[in-house]
PDB file of N, CA and C in Angstrom:
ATOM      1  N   UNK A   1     -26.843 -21.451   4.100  1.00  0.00           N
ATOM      2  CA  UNK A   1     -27.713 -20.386   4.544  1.00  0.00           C
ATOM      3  C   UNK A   1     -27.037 -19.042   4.333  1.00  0.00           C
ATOM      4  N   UNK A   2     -27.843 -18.044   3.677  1.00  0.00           N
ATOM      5  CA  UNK A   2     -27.210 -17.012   3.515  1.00  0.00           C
ATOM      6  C   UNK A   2     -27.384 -15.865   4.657  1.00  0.00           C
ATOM      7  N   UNK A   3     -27.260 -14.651   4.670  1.00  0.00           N
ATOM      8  CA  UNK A   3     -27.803 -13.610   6.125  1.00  0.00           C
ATOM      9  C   UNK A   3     -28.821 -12.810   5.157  1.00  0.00           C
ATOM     10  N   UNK A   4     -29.753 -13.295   5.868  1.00  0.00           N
ATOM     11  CA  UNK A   4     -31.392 -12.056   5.621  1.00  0.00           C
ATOM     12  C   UNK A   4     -31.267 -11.466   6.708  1.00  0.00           C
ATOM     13  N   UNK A   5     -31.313  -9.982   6.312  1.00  0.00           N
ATOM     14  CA  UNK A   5     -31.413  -8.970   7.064  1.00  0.00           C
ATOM     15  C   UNK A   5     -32.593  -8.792   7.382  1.00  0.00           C
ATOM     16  N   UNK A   6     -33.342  -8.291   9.158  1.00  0.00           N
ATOM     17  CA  UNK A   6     -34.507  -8.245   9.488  1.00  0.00           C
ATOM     18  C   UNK A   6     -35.146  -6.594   8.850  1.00  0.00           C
ATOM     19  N   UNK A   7     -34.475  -5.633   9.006  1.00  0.00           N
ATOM     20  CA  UNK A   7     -35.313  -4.679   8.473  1.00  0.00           C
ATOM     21  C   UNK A   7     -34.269  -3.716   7.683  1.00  0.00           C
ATOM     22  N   UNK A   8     -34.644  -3.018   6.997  1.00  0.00           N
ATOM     23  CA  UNK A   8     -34.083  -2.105   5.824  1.00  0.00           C
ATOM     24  C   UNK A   8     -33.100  -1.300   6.262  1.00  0.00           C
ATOM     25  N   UNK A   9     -31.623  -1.128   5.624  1.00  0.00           N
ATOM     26  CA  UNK A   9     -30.837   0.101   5.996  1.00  0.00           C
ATOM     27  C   UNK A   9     -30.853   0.936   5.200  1.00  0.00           C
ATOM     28  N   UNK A  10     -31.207   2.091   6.054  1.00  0.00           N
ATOM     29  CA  UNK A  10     -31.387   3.321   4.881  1.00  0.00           C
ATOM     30  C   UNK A  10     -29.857   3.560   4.511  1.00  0.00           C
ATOM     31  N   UNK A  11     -29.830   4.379   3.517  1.00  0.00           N
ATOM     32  CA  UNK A  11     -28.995   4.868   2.901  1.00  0.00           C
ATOM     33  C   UNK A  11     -28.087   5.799   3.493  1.00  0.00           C
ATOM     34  N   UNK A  12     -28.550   6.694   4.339  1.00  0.00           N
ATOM     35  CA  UNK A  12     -27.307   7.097   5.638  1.00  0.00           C
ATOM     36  C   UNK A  12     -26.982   6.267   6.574  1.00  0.00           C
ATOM     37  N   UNK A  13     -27.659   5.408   6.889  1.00  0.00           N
ATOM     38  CA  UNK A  13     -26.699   4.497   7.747  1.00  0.00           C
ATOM     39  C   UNK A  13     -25.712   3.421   7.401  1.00  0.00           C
ATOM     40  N   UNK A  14     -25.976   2.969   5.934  1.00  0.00           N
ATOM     41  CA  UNK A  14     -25.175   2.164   4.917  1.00  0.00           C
ATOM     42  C   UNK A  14     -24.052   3.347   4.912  1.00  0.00           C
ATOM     43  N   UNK A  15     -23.979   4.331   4.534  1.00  0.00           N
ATOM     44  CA  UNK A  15     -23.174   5.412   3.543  1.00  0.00           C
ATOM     45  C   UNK A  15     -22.216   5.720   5.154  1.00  0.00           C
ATOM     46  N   UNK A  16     -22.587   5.822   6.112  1.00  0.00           N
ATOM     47  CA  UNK A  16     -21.569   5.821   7.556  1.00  0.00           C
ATOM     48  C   UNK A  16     -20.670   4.585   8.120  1.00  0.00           C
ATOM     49  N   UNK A  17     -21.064   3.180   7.361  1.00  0.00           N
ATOM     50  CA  UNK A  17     -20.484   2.509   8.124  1.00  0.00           C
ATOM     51  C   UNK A  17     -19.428   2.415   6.674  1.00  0.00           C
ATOM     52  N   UNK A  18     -19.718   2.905   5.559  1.00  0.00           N
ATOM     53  CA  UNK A  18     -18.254   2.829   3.792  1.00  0.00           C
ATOM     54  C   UNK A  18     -17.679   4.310   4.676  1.00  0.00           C
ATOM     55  N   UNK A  19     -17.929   5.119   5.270  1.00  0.00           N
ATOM     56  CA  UNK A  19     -17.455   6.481   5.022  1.00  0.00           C
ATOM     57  C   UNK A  19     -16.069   6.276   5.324  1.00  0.00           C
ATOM     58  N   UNK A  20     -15.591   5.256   6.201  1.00  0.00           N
ATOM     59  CA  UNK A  20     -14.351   4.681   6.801  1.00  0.00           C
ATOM     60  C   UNK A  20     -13.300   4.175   5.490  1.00  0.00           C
ATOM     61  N   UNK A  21     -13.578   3.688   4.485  1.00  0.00           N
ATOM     62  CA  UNK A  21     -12.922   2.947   3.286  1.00  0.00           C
ATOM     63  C   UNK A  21     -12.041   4.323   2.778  1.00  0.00           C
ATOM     64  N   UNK A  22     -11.066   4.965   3.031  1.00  0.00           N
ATOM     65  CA  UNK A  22     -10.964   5.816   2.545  1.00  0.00           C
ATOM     66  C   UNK A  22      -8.784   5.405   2.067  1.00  0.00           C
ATOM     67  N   UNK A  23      -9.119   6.260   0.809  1.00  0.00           N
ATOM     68  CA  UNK A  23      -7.689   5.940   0.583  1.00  0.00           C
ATOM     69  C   UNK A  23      -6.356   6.829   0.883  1.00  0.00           C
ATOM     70  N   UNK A  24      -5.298   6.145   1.489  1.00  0.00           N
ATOM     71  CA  UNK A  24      -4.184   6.892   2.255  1.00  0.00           C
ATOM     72  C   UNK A  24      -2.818   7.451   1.761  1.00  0.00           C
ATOM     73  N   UNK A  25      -2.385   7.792   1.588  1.00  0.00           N
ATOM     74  CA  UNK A  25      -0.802   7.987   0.755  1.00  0.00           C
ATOM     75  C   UNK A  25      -0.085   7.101   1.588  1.00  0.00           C
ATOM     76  N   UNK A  26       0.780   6.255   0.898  1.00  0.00           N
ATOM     77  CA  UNK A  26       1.932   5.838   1.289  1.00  0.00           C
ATOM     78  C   UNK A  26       2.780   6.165   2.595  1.00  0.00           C
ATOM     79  N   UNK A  27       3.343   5.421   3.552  1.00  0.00           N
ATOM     80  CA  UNK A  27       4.237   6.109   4.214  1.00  0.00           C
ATOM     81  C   UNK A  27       5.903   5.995   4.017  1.00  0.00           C
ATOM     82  N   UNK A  28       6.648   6.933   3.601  1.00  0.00           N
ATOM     83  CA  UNK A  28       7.600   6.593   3.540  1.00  0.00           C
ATOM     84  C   UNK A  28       8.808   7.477   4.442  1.00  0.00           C
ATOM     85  N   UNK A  29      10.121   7.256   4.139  1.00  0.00           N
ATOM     86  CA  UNK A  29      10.824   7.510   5.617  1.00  0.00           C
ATOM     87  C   UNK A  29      12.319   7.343   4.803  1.00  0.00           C
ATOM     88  N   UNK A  30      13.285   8.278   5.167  1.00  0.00           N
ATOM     89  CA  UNK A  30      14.459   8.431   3.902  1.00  0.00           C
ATOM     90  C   UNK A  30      15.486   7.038   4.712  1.00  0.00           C
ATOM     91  N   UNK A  31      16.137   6.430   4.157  1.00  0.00           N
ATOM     92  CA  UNK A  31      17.047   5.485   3.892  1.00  0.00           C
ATOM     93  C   UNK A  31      17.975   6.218   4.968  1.00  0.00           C
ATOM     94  N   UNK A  32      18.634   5.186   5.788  1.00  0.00           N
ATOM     95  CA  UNK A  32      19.443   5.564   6.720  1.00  0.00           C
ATOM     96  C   UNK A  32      21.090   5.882   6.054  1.00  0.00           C
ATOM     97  N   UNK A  33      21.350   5.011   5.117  1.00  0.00           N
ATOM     98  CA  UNK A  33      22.691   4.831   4.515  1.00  0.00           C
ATOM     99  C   UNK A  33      22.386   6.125   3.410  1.00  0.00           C
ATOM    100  N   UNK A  34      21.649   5.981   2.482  1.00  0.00           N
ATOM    101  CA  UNK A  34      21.542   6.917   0.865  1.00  0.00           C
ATOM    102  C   UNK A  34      20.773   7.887   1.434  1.00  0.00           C
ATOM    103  N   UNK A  35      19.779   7.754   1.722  1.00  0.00           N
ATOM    104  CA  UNK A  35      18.687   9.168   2.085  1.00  0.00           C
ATOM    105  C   UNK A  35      17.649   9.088   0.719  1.00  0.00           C
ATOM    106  N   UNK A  36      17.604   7.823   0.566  1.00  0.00           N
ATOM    107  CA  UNK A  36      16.361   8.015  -0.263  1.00  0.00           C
ATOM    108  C   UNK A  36      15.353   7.594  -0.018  1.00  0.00           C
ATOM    109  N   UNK A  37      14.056   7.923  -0.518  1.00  0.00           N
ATOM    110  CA  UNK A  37      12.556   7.745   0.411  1.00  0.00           C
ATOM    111  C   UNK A  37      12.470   5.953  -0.224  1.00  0.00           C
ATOM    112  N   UNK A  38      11.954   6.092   1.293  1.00  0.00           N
ATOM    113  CA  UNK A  38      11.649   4.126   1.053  1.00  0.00           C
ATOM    114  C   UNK A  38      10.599   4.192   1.963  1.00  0.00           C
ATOM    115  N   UNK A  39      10.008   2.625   1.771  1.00  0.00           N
ATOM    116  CA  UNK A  39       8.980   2.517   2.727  1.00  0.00           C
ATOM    117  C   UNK A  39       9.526   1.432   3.772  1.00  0.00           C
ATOM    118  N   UNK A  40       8.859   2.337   5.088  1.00  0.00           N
ATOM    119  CA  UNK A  40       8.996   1.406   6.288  1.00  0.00           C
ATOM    120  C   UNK A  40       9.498  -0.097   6.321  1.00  0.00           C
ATOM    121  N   UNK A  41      10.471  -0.231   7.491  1.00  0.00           N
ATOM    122  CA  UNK A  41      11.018  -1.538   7.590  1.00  0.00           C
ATOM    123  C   UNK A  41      11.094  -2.850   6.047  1.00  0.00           C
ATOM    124  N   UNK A  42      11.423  -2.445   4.995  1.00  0.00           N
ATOM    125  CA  UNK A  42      11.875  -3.388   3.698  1.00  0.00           C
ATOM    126  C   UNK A  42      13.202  -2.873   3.035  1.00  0.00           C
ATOM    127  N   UNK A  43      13.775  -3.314   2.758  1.00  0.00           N
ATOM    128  CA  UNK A  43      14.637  -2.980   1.993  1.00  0.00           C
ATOM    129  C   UNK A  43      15.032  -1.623   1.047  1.00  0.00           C
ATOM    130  N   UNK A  44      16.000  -1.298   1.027  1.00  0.00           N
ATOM    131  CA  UNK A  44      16.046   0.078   0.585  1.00  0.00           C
ATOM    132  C   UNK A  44      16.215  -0.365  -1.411  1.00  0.00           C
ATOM    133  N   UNK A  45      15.667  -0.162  -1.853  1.00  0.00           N
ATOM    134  CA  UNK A  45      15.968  -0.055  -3.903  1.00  0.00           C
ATOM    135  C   UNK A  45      16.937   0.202  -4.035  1.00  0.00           C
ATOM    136  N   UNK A  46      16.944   1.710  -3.728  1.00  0.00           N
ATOM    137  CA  UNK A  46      18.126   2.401  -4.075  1.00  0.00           C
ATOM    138  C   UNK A  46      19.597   1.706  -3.643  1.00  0.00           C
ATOM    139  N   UNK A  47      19.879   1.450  -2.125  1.00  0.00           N
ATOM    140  CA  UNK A  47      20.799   1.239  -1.934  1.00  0.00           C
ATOM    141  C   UNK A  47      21.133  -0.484  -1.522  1.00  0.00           C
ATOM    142  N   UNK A  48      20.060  -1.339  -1.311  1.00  0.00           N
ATOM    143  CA  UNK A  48      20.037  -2.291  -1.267  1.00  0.00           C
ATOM    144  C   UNK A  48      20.495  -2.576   0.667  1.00  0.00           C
ATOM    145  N   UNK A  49      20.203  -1.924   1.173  1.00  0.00           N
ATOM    146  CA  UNK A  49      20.547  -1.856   2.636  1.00  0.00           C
ATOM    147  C   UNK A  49      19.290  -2.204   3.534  1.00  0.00           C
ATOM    148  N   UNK A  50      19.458  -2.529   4.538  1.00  0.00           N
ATOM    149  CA  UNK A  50      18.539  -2.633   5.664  1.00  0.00           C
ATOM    150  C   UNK A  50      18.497  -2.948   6.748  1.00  0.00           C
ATOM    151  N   UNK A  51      18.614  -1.203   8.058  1.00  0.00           N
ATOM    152  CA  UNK A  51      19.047  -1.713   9.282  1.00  0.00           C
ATOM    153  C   UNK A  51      20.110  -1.284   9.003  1.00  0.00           C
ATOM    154  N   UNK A  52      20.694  -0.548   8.489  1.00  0.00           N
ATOM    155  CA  UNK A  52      22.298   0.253   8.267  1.00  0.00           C
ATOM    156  C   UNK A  52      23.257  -1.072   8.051  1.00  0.00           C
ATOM    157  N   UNK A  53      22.535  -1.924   7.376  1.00  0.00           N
ATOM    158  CA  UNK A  53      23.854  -3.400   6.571  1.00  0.00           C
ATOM    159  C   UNK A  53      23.379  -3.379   5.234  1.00  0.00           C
ATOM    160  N   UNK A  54      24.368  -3.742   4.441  1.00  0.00           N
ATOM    161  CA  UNK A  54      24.154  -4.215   3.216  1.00  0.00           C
ATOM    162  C   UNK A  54      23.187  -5.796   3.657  1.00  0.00           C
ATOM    163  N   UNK A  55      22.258  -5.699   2.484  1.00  0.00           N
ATOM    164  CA  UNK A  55      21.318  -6.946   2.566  1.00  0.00           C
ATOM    165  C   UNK A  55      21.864  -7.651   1.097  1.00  0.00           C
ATOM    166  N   UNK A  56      21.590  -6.769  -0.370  1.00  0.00           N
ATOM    167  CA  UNK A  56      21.182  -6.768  -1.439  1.00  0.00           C
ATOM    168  C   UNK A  56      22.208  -6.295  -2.049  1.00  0.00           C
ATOM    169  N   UNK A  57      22.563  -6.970  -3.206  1.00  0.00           N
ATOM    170  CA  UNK A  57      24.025  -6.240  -4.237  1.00  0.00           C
ATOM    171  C   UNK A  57      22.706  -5.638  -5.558  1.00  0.00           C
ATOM    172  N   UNK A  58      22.591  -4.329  -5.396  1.00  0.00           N
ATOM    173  CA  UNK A  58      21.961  -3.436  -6.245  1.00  0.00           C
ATOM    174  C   UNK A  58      23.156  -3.635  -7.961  1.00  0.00           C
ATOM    175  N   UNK A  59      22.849  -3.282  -8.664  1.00  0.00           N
ATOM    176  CA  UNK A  59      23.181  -3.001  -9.590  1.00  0.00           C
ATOM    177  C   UNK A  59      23.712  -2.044 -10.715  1.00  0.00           C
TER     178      UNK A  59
END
C-alpha cells in the first residue's frame, strides 16, 4: 500500500516544509598540537594527532 494523500498541497505549503533543506559550511576548529583547521573530534591530516596524542604516523 502506498500513502494517498486526502487533499492537495499547495505549493506554499510544500515550498515551507523544503525551505529547511538548506546547505551549511563545514565546521572546523584548529588542531591542538599543529594549529591546523580540522574537523571536529577525527583525527588531525596534518599532524596525525588526536586528543593532544599521536594516533597516526603521517608521512
Amino acid at each position: 500500500m502506498s500513502i494517498c494523500p486526502k487533499n492537495k498541497s499547495s505549493k506554499s505549503r510544500r515550498d515551507k516544509r523544503r525551505a529547511n533543506w538548506k546547505m551549511k559550511a563545514a565546521t572546523l576548529v584548529k588542531c591542538s598540537r599543529c594549529g591546523a583547521l580540522m574537523v571536529p573530534h577525527r583525527v588531525c591530516k596534518a599532524c596525525g594527532s588526536y586528543n593532544k596524542k599521536q594516533v597516526v604516523n603521517v608521512d
